[in-house]
N, C-alpha and C. Protein backbone atom coordinates (compact mmCIF):
# COMPACT_ATOMS: atom_id res chain seq x y z
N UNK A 1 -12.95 -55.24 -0.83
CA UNK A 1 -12.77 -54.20 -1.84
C UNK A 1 -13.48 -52.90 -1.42
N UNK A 2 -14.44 -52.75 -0.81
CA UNK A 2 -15.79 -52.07 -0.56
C UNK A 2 -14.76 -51.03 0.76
N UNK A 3 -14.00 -52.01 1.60
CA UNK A 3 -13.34 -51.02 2.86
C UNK A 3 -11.97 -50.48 2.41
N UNK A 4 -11.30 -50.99 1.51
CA UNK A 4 -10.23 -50.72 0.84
C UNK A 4 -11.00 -49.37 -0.30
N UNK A 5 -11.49 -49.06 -0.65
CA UNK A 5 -12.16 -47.82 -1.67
C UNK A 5 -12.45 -46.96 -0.68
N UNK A 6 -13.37 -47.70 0.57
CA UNK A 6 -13.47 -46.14 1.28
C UNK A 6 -12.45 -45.74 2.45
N UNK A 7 -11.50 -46.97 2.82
CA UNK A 7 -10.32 -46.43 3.34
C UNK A 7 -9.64 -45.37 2.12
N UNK A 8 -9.30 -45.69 1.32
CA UNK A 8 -9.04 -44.60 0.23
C UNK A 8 -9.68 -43.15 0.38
N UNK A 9 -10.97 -42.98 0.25
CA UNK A 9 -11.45 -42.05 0.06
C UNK A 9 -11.19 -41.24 1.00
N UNK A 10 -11.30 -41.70 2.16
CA UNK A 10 -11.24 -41.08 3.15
C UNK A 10 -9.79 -40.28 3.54
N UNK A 11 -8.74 -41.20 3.40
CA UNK A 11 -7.43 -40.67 3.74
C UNK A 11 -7.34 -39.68 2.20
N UNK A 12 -8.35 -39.69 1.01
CA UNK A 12 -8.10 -38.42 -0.01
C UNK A 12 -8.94 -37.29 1.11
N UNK A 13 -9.71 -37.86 0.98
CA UNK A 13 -10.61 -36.49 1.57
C UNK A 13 -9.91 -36.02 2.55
N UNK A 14 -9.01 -36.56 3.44
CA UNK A 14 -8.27 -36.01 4.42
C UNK A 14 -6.94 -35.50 4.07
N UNK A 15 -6.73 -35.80 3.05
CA UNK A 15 -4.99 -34.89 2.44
C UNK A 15 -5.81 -33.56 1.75
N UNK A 16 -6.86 -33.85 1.24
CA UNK A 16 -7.49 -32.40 0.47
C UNK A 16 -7.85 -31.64 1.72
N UNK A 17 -8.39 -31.98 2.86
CA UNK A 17 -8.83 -30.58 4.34
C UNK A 17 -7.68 -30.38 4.38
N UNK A 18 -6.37 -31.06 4.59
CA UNK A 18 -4.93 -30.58 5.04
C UNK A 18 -4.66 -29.83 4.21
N UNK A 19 -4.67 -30.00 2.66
CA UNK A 19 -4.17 -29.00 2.36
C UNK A 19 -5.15 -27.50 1.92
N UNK A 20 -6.67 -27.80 2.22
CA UNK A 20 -7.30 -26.51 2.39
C UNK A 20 -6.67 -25.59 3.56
N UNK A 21 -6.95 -26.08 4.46
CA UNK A 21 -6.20 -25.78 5.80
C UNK A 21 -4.90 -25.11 5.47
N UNK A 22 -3.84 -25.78 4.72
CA UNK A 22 -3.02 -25.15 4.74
C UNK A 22 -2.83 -24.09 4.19
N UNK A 23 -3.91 -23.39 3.22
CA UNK A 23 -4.03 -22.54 1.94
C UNK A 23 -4.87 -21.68 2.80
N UNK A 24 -5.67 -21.84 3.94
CA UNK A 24 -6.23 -20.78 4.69
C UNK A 24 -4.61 -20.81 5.94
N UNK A 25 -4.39 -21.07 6.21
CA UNK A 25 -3.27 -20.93 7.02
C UNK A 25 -2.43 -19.41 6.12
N UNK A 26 -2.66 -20.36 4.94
CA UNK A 26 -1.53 -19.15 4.06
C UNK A 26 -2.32 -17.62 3.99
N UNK A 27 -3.53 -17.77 3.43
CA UNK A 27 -4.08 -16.55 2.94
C UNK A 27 -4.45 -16.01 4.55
N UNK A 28 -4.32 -16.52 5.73
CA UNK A 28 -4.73 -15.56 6.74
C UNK A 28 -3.01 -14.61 7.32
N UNK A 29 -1.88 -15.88 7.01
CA UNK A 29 -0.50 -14.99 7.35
C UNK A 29 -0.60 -14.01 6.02
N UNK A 30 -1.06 -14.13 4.99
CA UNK A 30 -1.05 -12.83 4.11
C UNK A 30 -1.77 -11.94 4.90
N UNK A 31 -2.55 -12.15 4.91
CA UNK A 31 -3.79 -10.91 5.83
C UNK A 31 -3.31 -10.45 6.52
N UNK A 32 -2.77 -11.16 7.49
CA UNK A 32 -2.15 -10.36 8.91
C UNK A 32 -0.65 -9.80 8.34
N UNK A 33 0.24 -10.10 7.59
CA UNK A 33 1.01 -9.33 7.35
C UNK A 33 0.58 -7.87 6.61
N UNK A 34 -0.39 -8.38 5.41
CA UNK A 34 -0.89 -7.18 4.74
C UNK A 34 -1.16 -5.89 5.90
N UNK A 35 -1.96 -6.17 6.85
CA UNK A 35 -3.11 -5.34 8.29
C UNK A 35 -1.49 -4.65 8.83
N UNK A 36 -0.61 -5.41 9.34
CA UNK A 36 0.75 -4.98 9.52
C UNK A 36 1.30 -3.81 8.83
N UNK A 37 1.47 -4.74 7.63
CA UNK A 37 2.27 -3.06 6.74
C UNK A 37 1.36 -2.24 6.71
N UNK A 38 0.10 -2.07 6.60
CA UNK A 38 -0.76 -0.94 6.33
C UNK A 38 -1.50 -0.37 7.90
N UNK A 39 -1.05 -0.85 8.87
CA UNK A 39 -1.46 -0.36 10.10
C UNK A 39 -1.37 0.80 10.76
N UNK A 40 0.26 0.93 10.21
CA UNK A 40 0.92 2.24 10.56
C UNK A 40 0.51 3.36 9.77
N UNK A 41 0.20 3.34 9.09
CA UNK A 41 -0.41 4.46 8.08
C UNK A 41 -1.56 5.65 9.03
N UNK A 42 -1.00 6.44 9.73
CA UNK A 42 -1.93 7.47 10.56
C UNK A 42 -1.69 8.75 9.42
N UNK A 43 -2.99 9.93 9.83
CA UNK A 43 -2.76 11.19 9.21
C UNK A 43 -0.93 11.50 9.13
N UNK A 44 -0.47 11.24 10.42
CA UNK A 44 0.63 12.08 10.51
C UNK A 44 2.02 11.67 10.20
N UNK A 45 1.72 9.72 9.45
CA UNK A 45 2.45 9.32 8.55
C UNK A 45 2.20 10.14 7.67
N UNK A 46 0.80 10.14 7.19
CA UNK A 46 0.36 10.67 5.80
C UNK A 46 1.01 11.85 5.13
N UNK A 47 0.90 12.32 6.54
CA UNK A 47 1.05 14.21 6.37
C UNK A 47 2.81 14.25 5.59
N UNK A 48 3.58 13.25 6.70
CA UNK A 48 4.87 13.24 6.51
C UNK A 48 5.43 12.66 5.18
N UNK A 49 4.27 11.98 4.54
CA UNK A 49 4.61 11.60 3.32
C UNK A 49 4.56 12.31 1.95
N UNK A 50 3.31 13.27 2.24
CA UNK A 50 3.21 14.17 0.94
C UNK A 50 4.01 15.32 1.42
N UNK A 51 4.71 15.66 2.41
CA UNK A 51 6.02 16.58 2.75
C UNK A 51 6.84 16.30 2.14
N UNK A 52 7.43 15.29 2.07
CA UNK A 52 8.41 14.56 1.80
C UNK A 52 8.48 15.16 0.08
N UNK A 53 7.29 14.04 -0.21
CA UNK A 53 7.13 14.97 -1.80
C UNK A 53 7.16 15.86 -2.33
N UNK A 54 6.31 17.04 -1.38
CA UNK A 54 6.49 17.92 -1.63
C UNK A 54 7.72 18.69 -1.82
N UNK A 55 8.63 18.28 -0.81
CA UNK A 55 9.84 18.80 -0.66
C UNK A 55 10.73 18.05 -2.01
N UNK A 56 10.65 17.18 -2.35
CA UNK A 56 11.29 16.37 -3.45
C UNK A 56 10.50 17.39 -4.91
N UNK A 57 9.63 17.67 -4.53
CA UNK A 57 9.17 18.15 -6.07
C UNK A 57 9.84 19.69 -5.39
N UNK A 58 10.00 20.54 -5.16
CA UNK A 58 10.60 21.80 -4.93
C UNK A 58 12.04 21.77 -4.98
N UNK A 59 12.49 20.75 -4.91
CA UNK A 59 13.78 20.13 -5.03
C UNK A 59 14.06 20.44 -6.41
N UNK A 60 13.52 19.67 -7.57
CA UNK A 60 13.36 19.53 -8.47
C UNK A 60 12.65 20.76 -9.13
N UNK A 61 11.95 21.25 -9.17
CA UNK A 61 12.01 23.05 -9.76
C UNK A 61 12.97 23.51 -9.60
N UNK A 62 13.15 23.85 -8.48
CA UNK A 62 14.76 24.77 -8.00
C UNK A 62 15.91 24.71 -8.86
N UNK A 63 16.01 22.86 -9.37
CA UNK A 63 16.97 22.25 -10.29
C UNK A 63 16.82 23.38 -11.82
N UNK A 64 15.42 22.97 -11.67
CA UNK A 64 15.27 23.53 -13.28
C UNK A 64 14.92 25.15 -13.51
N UNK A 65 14.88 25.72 -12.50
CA UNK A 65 14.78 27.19 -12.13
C UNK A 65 13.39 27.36 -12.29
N UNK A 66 12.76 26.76 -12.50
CA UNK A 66 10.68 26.83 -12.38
C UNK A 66 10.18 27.39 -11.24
N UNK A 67 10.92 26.97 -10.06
CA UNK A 67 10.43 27.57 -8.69
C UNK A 67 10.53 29.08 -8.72
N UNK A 68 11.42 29.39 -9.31
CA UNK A 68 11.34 31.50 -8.87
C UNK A 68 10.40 31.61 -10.01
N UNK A 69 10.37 30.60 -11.51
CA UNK A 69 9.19 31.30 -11.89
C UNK A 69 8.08 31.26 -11.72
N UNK A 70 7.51 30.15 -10.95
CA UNK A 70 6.32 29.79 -10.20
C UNK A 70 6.35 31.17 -9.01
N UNK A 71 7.32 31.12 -8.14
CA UNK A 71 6.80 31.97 -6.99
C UNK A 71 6.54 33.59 -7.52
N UNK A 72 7.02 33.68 -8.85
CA UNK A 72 7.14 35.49 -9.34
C UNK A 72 5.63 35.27 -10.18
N UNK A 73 5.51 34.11 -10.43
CA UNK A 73 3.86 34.47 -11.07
C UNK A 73 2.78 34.27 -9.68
N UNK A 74 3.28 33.62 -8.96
CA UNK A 74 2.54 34.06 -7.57
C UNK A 74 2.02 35.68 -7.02
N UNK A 75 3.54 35.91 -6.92
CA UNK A 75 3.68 37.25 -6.39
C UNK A 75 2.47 38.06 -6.86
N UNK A 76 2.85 37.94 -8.78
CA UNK A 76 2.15 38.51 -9.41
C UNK A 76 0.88 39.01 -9.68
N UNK A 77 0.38 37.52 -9.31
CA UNK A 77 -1.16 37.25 -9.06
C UNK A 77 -1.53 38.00 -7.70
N UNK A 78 -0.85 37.66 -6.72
CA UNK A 78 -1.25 38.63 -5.58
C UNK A 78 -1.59 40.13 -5.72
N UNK A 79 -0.30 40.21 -6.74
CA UNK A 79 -0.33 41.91 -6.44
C UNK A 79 -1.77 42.21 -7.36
N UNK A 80 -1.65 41.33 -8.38
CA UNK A 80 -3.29 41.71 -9.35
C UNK A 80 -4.34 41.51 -8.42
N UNK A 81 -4.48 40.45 -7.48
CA UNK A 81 -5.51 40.79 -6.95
C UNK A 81 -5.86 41.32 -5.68
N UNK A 82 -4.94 42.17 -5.10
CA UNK A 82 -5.25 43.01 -4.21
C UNK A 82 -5.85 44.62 -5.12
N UNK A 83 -5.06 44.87 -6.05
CA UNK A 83 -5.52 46.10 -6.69
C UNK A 83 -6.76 46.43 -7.24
């Protein structure tokens, strides 16, 4: 009875490392995929990304005619503060 309980135990204790193991197996292919998608990320992604926006939001004034009134209160301001 005594080798039959700890044959038991043992083949538990050994399905529970397998499947720790397998749950670090998992959370390290997360990791390394995560390091992946976020690898590429340089300034000059960066840069190209708030362009992008930028250009999408000027897009969108233009739509709503905000941009000439944004750039004429620009102007405006210039000319006030050169004088």
């Amino acid at each position: 009875e005594a080798a039959r309980l700890a044959r038991e135990s043992d083949e538990s204790e050994k399905a529970a490392l397998k499947a720790l193991q397998a749950q670090k197996a998992t959370l390290m292919e997360a990791q390394t995929s995560r390091a992946r998608i976020w690898r590429p990320v340089t300034a000059t992604s960066l840069a190209s990304i708030y362009a992008q926006k930028e250009d999408f939001g000027q897009h969108i004034l233009k739509k709503t005619g905000m941009l000439d009134t944004l750039l004429d209160n620009d102007d405006q301001e210039k000319k006030r503060s050169s004088n």
